[in-house]
PDB file of N, CA and C in Angstrom:
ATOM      1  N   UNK A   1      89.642  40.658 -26.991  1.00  0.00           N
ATOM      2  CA  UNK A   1      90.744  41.580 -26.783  1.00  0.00           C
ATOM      3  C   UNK A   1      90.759  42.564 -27.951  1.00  0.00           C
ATOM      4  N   UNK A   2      91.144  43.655 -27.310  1.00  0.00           N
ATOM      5  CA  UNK A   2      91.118  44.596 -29.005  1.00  0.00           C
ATOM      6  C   UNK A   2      92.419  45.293 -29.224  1.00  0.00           C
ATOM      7  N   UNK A   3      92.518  44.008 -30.701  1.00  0.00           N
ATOM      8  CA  UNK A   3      94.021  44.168 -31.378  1.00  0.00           C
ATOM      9  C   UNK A   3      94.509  45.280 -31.725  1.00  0.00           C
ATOM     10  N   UNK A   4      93.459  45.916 -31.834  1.00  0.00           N
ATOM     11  CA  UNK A   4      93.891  47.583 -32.673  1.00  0.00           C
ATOM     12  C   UNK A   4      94.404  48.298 -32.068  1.00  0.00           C
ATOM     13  N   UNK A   5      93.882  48.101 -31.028  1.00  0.00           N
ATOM     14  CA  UNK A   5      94.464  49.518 -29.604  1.00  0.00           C
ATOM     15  C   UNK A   5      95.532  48.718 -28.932  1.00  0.00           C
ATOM     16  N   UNK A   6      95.992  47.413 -29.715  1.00  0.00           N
ATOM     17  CA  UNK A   6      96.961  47.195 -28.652  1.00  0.00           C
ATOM     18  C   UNK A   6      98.497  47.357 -30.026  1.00  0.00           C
ATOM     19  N   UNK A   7      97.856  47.115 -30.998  1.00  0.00           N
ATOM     20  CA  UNK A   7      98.603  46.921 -32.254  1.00  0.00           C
ATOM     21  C   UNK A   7      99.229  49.023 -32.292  1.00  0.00           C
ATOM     22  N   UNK A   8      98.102  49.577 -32.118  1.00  0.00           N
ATOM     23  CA  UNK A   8      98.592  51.260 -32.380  1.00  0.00           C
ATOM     24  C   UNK A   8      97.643  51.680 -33.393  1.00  0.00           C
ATOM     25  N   UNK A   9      97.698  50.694 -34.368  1.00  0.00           N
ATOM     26  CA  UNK A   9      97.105  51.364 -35.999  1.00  0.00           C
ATOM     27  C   UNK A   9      96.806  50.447 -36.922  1.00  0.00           C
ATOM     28  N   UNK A  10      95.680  50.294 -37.778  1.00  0.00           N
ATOM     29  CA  UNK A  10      95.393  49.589 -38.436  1.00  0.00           C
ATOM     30  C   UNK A  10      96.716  48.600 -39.420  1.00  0.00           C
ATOM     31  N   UNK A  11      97.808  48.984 -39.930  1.00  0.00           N
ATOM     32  CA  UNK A  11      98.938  48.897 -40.631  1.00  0.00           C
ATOM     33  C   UNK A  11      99.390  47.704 -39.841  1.00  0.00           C
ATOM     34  N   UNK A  12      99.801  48.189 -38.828  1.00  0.00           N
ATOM     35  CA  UNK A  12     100.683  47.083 -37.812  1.00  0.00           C
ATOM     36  C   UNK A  12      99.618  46.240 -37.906  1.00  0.00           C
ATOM     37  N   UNK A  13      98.398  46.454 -37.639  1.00  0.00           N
ATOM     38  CA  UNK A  13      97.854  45.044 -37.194  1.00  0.00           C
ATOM     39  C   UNK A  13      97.727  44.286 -38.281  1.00  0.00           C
ATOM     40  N   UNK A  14      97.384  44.859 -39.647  1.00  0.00           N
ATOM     41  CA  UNK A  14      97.488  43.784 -40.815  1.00  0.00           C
ATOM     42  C   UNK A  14      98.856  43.687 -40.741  1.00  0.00           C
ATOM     43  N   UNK A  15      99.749  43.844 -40.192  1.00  0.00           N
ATOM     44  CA  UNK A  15     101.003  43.112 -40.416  1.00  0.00           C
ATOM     45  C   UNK A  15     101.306  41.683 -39.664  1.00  0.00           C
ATOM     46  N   UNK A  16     100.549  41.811 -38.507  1.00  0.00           N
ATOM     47  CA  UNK A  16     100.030  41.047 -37.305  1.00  0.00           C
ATOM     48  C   UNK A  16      99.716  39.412 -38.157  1.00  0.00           C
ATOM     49  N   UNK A  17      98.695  40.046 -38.967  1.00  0.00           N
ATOM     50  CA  UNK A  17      97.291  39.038 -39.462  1.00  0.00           C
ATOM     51  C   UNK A  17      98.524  38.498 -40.262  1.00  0.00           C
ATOM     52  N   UNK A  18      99.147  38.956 -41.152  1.00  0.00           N
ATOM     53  CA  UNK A  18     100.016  38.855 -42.882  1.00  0.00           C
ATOM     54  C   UNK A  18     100.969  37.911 -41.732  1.00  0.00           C
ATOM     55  N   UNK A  19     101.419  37.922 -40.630  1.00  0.00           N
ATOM     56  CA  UNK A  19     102.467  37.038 -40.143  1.00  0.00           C
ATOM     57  C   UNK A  19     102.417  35.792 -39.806  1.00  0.00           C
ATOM     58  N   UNK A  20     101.118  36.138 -39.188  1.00  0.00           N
ATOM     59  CA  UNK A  20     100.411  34.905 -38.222  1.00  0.00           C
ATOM     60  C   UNK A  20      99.882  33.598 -39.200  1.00  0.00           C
ATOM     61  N   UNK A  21      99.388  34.435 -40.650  1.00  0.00           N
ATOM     62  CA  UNK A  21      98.828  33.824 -41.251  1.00  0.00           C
ATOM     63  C   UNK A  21      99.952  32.990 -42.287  1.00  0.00           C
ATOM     64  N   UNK A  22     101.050  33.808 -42.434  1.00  0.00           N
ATOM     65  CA  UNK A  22     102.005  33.143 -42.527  1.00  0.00           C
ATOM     66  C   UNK A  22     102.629  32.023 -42.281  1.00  0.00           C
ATOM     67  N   UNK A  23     102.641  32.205 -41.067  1.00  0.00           N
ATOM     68  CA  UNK A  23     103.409  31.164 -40.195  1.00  0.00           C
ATOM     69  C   UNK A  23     102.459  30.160 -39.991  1.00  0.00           C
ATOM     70  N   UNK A  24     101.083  30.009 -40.338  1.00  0.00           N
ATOM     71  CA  UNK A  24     100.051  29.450 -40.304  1.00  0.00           C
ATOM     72  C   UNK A  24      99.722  28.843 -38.473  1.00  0.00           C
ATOM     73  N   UNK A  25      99.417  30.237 -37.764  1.00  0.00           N
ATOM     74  CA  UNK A  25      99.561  30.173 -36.880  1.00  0.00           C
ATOM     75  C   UNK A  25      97.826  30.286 -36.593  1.00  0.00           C
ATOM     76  N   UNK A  26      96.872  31.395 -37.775  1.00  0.00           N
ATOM     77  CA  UNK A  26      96.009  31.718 -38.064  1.00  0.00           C
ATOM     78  C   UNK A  26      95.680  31.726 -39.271  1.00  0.00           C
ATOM     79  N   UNK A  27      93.921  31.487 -39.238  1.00  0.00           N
ATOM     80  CA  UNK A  27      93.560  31.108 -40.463  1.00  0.00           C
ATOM     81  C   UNK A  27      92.162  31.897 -40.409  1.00  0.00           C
ATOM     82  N   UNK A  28      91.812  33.095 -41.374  1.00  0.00           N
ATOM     83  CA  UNK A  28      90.627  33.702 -42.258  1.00  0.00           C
ATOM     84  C   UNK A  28      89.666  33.026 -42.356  1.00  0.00           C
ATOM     85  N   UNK A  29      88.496  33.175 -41.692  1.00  0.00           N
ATOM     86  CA  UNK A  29      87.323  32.128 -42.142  1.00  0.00           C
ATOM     87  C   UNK A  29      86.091  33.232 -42.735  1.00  0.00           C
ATOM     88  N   UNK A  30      85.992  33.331 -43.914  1.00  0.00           N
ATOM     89  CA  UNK A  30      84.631  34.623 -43.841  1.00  0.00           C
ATOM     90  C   UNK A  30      83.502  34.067 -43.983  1.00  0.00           C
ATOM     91  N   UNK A  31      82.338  34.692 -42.925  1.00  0.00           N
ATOM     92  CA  UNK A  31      81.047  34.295 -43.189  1.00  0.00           C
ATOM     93  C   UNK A  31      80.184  35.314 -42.804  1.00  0.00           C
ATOM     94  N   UNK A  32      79.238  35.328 -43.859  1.00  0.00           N
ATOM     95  CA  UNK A  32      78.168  36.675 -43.806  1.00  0.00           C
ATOM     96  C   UNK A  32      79.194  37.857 -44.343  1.00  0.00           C
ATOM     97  N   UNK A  33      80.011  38.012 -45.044  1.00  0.00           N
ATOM     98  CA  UNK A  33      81.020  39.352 -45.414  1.00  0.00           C
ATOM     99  C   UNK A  33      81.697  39.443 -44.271  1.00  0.00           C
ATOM    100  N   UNK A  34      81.921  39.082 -43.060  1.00  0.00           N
ATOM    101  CA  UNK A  34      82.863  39.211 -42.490  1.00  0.00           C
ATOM    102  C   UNK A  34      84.081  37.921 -42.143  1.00  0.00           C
ATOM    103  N   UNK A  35      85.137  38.932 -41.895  1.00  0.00           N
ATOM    104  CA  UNK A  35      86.388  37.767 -42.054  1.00  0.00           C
ATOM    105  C   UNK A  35      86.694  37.316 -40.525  1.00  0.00           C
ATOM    106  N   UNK A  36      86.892  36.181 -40.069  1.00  0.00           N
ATOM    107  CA  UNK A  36      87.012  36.169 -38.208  1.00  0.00           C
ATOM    108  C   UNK A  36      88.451  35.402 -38.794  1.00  0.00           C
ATOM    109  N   UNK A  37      89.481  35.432 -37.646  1.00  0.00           N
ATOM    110  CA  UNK A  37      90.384  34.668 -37.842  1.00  0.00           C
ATOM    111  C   UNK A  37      90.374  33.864 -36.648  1.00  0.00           C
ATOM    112  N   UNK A  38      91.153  32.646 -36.548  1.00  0.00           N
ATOM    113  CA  UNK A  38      90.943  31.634 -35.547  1.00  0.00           C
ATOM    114  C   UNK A  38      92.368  30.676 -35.707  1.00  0.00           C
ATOM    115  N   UNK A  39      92.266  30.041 -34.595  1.00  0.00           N
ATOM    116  CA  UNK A  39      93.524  29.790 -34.183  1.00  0.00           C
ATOM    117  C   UNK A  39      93.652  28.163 -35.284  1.00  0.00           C
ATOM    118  N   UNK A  40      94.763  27.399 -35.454  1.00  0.00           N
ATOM    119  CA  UNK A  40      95.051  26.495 -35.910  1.00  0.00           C
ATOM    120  C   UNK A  40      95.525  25.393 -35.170  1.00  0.00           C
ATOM    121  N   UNK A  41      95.464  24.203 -35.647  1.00  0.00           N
ATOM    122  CA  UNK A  41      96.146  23.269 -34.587  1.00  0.00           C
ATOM    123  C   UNK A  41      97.834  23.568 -33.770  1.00  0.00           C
ATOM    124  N   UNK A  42      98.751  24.008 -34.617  1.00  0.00           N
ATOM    125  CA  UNK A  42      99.327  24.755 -34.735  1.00  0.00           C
ATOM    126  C   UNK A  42      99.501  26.387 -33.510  1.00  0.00           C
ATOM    127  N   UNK A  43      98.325  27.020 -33.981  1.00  0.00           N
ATOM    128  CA  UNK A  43      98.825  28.241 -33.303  1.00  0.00           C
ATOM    129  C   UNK A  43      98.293  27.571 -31.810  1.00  0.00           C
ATOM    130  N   UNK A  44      96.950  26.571 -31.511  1.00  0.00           N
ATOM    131  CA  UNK A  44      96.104  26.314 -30.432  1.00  0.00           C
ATOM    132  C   UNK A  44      97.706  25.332 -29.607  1.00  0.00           C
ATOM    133  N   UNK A  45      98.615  24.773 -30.165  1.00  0.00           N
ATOM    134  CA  UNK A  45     100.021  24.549 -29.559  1.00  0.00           C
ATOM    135  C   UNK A  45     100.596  25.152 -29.178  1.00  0.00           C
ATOM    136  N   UNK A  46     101.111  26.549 -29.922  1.00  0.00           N
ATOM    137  CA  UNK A  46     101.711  27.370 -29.402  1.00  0.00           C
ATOM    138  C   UNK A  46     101.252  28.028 -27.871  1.00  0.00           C
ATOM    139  N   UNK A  47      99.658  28.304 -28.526  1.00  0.00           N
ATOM    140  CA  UNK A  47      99.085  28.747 -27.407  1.00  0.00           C
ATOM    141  C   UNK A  47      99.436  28.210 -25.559  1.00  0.00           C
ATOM    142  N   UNK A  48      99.252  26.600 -26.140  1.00  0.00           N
ATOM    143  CA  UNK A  48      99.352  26.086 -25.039  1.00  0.00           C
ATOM    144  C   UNK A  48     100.728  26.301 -24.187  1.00  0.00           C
ATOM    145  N   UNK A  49     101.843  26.227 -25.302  1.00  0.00           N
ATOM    146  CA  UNK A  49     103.148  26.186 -24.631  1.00  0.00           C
ATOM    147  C   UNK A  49     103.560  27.804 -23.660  1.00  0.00           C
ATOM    148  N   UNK A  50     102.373  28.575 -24.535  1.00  0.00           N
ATOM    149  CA  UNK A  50     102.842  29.971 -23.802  1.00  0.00           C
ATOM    150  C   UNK A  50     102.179  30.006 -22.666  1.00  0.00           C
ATOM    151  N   UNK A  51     100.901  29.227 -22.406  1.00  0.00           N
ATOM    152  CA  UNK A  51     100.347  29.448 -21.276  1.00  0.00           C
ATOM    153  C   UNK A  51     101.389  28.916 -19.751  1.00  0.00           C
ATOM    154  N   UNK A  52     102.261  28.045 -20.312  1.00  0.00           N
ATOM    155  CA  UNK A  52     102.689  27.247 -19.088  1.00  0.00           C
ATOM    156  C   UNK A  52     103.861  28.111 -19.217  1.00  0.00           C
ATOM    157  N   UNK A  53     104.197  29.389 -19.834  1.00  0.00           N
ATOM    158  CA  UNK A  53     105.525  29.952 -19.256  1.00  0.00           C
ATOM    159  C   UNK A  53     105.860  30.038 -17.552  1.00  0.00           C
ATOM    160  N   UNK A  54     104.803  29.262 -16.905  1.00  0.00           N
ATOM    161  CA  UNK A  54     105.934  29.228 -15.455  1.00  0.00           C
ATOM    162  C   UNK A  54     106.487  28.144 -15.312  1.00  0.00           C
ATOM    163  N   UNK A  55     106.294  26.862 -16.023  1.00  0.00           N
ATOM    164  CA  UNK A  55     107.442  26.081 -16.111  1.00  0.00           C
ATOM    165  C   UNK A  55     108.210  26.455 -17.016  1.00  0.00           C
ATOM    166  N   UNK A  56     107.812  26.868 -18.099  1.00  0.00           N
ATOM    167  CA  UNK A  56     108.803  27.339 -19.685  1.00  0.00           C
ATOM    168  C   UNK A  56     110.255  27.790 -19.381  1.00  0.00           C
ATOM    169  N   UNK A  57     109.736  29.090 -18.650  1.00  0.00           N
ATOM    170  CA  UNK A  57     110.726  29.690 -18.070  1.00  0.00           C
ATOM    171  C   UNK A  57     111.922  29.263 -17.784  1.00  0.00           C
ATOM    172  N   UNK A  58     111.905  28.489 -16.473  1.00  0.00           N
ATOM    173  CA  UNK A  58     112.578  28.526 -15.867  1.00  0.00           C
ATOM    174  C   UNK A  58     113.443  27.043 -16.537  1.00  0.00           C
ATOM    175  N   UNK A  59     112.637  26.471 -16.998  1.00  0.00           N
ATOM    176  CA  UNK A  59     113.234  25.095 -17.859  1.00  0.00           C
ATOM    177  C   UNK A  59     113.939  25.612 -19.154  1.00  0.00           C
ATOM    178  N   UNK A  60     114.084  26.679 -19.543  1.00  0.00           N
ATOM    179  CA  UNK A  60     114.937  27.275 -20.931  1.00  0.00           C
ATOM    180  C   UNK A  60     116.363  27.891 -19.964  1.00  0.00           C
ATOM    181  N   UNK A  61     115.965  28.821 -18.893  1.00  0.00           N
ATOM    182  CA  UNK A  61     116.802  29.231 -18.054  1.00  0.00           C
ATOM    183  C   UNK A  61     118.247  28.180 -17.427  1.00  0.00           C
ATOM    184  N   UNK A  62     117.061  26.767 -17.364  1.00  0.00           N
ATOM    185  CA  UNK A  62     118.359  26.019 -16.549  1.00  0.00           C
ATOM    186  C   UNK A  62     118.885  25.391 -17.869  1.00  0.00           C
ATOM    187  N   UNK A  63     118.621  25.146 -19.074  1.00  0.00           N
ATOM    188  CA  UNK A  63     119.352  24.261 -20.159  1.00  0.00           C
ATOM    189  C   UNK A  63     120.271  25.456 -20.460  1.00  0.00           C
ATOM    190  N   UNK A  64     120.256  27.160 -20.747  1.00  0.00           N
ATOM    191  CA  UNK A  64     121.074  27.968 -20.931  1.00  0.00           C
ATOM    192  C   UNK A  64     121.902  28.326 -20.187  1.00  0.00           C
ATOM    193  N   UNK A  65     122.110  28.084 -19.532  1.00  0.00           N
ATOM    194  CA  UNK A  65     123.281  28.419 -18.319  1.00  0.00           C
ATOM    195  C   UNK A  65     124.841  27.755 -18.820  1.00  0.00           C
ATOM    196  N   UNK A  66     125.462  28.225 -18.538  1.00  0.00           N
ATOM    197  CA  UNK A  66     126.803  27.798 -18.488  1.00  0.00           C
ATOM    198  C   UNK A  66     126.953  26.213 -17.853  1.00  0.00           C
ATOM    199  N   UNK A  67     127.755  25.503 -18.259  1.00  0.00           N
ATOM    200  CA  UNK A  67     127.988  24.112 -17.920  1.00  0.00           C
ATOM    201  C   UNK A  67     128.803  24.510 -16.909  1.00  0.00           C
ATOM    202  N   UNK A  68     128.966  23.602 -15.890  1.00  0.00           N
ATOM    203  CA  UNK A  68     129.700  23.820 -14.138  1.00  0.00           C
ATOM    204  C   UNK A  68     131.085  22.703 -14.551  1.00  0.00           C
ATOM    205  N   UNK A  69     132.191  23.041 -14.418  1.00  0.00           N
ATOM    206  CA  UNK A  69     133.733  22.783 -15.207  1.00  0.00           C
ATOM    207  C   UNK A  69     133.737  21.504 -14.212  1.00  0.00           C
ATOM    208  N   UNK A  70     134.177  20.719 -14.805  1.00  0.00           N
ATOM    209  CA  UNK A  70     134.579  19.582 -13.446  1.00  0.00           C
ATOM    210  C   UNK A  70     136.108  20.330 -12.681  1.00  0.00           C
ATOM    211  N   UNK A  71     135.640  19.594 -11.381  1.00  0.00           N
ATOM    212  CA  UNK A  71     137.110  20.527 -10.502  1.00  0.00           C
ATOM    213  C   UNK A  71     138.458  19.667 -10.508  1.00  0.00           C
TER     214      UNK A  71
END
């Protein structure tokens, strides 16, 4: 995927990297002078939980709802 053109501009996207890496979501591996970043046990979780946003969804949806009053 290419972060840059989705980020706008080089800036944002090191802000991207500076967050992720933060949150230790991603982790810098350099080899041969170049830097690759890659996912963590961590971000490879997250990952997973975002993939199933069609249960996610709708299971955040029904715990937020208003409680139904007894009559």
């Amino acid at each position: 995927m290419d972060f840059l053109r989705i980020a706008g501009n080089e800036d944002i996207l090191n802000d991207w990297v500076e967050y992720l890496t933060s949150a230790n979501i991603i982790r810098g591996e350099t080899t041969e002078g170049k830097t690759v970043y890659v996912k963590t046990m961590l971000g490879q979780k997250l990952h997973d939980v975002l993939k199933d946003h069609l249960h996610l969804g709708p299971l955040i949806g029904d715990l937020s709802r208003d409680r139904r009053r007894p009559k």
